[in-house]
PDB file of N, CA and C in Angstrom:
ATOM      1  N   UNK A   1       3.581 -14.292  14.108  1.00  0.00           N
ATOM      2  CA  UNK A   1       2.790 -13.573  15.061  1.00  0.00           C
ATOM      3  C   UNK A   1       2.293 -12.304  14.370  1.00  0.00           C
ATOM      4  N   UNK A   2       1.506 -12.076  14.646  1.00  0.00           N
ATOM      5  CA  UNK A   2       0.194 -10.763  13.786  1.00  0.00           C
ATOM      6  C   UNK A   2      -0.818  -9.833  14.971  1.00  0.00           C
ATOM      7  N   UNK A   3      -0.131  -8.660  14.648  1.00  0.00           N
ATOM      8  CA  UNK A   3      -1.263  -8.055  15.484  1.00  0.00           C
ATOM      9  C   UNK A   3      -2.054  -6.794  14.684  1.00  0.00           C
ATOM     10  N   UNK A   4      -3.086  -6.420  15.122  1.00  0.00           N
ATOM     11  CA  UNK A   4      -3.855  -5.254  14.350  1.00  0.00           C
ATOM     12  C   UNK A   4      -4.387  -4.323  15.395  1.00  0.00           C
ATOM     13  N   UNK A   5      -4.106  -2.647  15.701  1.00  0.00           N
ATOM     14  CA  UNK A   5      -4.709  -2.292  16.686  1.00  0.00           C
ATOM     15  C   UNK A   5      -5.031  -1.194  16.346  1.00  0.00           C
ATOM     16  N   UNK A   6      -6.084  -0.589  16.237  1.00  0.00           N
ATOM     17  CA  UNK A   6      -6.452   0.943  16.003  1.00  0.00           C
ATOM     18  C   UNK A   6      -6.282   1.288  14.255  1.00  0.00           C
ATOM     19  N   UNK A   7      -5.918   0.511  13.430  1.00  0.00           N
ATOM     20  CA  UNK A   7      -5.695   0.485  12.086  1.00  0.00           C
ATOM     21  C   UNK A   7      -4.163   0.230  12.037  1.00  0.00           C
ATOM     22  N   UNK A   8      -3.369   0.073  13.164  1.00  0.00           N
ATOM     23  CA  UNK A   8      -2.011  -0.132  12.784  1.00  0.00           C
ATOM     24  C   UNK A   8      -1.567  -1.506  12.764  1.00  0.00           C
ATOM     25  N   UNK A   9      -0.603  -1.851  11.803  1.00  0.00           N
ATOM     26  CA  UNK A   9      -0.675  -3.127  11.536  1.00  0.00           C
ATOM     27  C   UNK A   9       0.924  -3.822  11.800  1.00  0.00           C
ATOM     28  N   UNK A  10       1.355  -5.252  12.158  1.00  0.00           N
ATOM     29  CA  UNK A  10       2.283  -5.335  12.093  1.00  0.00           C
ATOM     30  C   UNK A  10       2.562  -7.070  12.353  1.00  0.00           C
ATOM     31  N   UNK A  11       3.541  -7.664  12.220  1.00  0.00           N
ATOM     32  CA  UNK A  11       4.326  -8.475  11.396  1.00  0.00           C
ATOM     33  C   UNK A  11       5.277  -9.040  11.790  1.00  0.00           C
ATOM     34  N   UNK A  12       5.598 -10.126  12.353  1.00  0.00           N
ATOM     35  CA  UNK A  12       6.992 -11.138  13.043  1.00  0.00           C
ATOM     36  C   UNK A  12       6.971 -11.994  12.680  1.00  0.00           C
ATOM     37  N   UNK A  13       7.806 -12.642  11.722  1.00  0.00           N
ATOM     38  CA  UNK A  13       8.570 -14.067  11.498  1.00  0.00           C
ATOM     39  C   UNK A  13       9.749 -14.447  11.471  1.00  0.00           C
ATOM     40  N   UNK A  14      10.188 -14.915  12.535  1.00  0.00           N
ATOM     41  CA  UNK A  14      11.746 -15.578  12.603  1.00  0.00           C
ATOM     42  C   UNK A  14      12.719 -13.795  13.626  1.00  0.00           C
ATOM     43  N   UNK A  15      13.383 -13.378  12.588  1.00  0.00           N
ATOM     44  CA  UNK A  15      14.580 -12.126  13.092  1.00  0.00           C
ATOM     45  C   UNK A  15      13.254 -10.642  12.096  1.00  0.00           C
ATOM     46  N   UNK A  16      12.707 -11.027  11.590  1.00  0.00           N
ATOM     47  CA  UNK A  16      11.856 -10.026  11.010  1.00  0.00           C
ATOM     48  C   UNK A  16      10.872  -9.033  11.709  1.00  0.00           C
ATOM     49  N   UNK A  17      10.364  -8.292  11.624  1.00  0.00           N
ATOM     50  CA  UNK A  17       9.503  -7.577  12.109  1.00  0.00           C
ATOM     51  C   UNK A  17       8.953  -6.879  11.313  1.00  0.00           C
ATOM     52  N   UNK A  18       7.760  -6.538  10.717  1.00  0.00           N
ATOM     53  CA  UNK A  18       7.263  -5.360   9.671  1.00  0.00           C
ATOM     54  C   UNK A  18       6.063  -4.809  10.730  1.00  0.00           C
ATOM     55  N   UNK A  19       6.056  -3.218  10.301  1.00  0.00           N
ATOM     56  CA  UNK A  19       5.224  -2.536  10.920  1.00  0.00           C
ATOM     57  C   UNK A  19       4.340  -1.738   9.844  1.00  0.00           C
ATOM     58  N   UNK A  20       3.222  -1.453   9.932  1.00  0.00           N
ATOM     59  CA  UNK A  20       2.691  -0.162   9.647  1.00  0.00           C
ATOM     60  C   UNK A  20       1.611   0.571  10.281  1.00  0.00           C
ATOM     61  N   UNK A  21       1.857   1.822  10.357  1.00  0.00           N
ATOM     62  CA  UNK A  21       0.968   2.532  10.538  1.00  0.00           C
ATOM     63  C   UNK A  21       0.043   3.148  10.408  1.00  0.00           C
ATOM     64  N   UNK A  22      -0.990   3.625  10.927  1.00  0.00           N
ATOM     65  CA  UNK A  22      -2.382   4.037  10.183  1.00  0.00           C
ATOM     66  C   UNK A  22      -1.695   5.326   9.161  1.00  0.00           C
ATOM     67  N   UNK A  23      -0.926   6.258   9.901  1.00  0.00           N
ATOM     68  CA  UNK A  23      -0.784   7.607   9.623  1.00  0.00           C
ATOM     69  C   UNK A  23       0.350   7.066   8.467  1.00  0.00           C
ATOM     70  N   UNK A  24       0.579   6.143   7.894  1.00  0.00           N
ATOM     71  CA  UNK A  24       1.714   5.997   7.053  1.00  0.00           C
ATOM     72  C   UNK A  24       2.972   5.808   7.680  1.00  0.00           C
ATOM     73  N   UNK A  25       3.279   5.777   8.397  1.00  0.00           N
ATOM     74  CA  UNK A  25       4.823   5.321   8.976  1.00  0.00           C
ATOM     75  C   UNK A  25       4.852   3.500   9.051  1.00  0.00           C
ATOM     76  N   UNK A  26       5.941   3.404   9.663  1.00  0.00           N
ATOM     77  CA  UNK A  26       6.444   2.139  10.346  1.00  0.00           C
ATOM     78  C   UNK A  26       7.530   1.278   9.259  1.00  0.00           C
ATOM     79  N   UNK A  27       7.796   0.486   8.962  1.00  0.00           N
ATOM     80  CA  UNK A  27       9.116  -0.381   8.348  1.00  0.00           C
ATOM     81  C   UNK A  27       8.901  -1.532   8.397  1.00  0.00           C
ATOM     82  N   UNK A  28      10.212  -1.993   8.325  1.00  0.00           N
ATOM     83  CA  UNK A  28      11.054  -3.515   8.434  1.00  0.00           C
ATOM     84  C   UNK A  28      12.548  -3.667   9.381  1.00  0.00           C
ATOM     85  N   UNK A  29      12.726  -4.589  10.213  1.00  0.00           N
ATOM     86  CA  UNK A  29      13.209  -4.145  11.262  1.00  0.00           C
ATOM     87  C   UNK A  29      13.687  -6.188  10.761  1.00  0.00           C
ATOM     88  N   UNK A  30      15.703  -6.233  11.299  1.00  0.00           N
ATOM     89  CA  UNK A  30      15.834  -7.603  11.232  1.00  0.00           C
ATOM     90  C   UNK A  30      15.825  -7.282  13.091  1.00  0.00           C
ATOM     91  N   UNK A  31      15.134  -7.616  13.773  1.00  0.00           N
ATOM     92  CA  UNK A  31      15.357  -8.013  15.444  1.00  0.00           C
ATOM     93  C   UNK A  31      16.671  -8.423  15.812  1.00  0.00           C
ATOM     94  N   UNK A  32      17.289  -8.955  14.738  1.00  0.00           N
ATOM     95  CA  UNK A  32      18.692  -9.879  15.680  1.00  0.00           C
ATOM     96  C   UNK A  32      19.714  -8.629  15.593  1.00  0.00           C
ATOM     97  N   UNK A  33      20.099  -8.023  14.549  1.00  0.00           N
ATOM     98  CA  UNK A  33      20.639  -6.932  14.257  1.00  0.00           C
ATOM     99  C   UNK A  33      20.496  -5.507  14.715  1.00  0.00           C
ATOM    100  N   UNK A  34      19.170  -5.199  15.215  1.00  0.00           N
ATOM    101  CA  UNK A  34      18.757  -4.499  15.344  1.00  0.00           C
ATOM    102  C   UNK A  34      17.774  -4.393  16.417  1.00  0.00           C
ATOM    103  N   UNK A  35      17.334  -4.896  17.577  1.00  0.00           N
ATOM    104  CA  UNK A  35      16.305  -4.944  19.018  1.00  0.00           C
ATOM    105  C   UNK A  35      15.866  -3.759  19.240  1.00  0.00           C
ATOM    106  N   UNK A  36      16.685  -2.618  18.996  1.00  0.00           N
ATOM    107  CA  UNK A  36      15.817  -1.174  19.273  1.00  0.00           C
ATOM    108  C   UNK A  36      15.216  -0.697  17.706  1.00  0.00           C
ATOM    109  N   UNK A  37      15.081  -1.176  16.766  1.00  0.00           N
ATOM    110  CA  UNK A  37      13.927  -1.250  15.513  1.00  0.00           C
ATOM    111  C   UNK A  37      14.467   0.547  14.908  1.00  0.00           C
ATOM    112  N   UNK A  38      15.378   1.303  15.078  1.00  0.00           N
ATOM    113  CA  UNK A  38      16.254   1.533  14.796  1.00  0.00           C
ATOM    114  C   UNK A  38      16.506   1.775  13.073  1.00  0.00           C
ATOM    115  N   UNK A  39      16.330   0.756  12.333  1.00  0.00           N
ATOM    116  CA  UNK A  39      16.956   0.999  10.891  1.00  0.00           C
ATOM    117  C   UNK A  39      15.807   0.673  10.272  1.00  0.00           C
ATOM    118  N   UNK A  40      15.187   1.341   9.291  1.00  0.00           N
ATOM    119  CA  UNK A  40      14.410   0.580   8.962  1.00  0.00           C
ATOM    120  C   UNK A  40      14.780  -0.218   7.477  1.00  0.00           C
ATOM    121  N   UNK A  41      14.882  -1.280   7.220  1.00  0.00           N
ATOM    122  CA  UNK A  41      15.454  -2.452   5.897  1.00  0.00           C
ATOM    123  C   UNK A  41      14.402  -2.036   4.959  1.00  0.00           C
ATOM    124  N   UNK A  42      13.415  -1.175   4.894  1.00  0.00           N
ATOM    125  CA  UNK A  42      12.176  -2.017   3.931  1.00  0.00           C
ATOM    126  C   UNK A  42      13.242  -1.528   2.199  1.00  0.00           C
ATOM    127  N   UNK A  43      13.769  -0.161   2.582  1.00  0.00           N
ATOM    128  CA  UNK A  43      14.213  -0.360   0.882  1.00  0.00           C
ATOM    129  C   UNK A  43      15.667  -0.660   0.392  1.00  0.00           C
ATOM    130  N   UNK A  44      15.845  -1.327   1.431  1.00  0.00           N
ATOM    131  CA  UNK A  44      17.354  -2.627   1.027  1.00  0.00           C
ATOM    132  C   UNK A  44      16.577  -3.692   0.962  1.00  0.00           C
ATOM    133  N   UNK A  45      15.706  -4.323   1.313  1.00  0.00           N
ATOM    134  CA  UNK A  45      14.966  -5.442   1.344  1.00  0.00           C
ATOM    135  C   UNK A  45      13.484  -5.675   1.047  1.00  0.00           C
ATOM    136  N   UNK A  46      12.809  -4.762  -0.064  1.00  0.00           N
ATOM    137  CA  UNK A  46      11.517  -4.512  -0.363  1.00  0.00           C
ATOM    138  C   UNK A  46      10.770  -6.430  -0.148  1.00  0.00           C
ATOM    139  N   UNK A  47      11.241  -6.914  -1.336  1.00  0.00           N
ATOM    140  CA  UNK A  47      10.800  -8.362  -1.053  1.00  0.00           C
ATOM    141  C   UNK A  47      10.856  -9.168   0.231  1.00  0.00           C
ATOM    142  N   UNK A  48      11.041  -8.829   1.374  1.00  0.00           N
ATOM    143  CA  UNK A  48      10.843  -9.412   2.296  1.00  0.00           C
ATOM    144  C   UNK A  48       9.690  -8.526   3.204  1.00  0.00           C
ATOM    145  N   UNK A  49       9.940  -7.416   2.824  1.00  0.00           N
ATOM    146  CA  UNK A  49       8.762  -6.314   3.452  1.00  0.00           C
ATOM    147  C   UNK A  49       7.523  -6.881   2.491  1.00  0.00           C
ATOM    148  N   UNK A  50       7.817  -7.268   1.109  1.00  0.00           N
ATOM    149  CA  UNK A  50       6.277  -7.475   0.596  1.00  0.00           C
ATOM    150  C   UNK A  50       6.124  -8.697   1.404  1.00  0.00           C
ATOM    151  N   UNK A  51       6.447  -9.912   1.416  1.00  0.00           N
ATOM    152  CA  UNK A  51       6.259 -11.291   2.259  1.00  0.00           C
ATOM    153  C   UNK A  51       5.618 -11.253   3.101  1.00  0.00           C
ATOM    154  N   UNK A  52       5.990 -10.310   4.097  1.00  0.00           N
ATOM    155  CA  UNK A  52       5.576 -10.228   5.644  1.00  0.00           C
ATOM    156  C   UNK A  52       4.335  -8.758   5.419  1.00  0.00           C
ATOM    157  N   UNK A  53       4.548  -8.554   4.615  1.00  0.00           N
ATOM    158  CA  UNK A  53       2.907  -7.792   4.212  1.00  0.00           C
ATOM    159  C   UNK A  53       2.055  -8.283   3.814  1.00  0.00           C
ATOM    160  N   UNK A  54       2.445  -9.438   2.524  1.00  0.00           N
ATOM    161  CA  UNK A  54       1.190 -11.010   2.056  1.00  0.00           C
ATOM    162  C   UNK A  54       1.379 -11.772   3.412  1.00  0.00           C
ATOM    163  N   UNK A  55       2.008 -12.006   3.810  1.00  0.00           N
ATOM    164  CA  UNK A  55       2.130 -12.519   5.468  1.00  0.00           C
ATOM    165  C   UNK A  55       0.690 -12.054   6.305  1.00  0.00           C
ATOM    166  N   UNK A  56       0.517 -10.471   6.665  1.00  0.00           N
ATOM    167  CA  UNK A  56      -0.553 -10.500   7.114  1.00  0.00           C
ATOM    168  C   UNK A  56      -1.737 -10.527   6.853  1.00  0.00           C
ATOM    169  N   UNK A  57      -1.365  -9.796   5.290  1.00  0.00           N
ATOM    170  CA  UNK A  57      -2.976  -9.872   4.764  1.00  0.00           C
ATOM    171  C   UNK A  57      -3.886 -11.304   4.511  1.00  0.00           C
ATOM    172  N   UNK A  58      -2.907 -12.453   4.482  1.00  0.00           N
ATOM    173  CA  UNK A  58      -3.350 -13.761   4.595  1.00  0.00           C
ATOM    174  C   UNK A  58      -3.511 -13.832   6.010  1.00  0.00           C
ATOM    175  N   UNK A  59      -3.143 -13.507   6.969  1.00  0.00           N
ATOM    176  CA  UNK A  59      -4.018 -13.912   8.516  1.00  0.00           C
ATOM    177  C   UNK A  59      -5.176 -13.315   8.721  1.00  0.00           C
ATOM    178  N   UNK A  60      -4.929 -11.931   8.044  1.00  0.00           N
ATOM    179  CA  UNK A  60      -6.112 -11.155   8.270  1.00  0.00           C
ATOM    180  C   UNK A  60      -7.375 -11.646   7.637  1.00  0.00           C
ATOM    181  N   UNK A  61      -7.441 -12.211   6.619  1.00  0.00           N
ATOM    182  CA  UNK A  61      -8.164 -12.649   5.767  1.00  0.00           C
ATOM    183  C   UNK A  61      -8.878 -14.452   6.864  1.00  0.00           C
ATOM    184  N   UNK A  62      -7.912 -15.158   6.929  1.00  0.00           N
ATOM    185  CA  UNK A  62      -8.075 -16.069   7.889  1.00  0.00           C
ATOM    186  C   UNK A  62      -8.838 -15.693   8.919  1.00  0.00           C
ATOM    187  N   UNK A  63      -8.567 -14.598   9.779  1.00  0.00           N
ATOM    188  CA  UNK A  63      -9.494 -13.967  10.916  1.00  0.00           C
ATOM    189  C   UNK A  63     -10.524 -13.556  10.566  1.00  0.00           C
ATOM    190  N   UNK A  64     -10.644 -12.884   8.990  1.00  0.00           N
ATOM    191  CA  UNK A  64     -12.254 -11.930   8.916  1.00  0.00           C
ATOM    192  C   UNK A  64     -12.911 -13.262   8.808  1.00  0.00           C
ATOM    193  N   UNK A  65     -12.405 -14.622   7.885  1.00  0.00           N
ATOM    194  CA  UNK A  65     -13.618 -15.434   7.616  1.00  0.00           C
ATOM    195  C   UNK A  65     -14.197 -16.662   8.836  1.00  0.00           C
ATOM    196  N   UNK A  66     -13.263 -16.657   9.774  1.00  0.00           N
ATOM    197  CA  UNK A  66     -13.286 -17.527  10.969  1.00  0.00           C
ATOM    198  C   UNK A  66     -14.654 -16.893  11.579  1.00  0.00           C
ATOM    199  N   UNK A  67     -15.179 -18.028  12.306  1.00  0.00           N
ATOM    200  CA  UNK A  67     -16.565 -17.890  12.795  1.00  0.00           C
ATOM    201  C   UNK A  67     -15.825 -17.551  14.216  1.00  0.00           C
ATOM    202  N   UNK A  68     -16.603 -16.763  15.034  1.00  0.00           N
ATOM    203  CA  UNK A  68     -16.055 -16.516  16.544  1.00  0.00           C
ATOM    204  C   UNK A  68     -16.436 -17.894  17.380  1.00  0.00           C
ATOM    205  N   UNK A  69     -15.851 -18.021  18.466  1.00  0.00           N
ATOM    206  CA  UNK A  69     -15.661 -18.908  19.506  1.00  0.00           C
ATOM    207  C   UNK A  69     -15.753 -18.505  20.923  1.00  0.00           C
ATOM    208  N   UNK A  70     -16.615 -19.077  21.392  1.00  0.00           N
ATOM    209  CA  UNK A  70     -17.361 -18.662  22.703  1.00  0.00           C
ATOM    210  C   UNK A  70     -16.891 -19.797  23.462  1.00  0.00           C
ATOM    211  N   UNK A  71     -16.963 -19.540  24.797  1.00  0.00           N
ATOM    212  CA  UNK A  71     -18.128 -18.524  25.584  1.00  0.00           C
ATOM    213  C   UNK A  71     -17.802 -17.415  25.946  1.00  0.00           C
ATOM    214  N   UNK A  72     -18.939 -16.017  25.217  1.00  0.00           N
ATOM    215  CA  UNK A  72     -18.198 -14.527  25.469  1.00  0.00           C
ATOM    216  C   UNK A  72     -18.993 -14.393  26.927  1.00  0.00           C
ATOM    217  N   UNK A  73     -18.248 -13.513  27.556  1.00  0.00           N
ATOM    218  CA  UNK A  73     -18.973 -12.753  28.737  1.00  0.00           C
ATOM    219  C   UNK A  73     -19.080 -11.882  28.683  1.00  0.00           C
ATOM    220  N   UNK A  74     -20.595 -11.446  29.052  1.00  0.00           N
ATOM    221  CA  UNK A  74     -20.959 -10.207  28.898  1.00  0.00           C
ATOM    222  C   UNK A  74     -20.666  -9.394  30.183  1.00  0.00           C
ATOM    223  N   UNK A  75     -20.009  -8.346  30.333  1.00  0.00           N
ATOM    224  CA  UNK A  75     -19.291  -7.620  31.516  1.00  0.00           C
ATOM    225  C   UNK A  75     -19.853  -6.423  31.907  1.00  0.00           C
TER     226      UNK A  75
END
């Protein structure tokens, strides 16, 4: 799961979570261990923070080249 909002970016697969932020913050978070996001793992666990960072930049990449899908409404 991948979301992007305002330039902040972030990251779920499996007990994982990666975040970042526009302003430079955010982490790596295991969910099962941790539900209030609390610790952040990224530098006990850099290689899984890079994963789930090639993680998004490959969706993101998937989304910029995808053609959109209609029908939009105009509101």
């Amino acid at each position: 799961m991948f979301w992007e909002h305002r330039g902040n970016r972030s990251a779920r697969s499996g007990n994982w979570k990666w975040v970042e932020f526009v302003n430079g913050g955010g982490g790596l978070f295991d969910l099962a261990a941790d539900p209030g996001e609390t610790r952040d793992l990224t530098g006990e666990k850099p290689q899984v923070a890079k994963m789930m960072r090639d993680k998004w930049n490959a969706w993101k990449k998937e989304m910029d080249e995808a053609e959109p899908r209609g029908p939009f409404r105009d509101y």
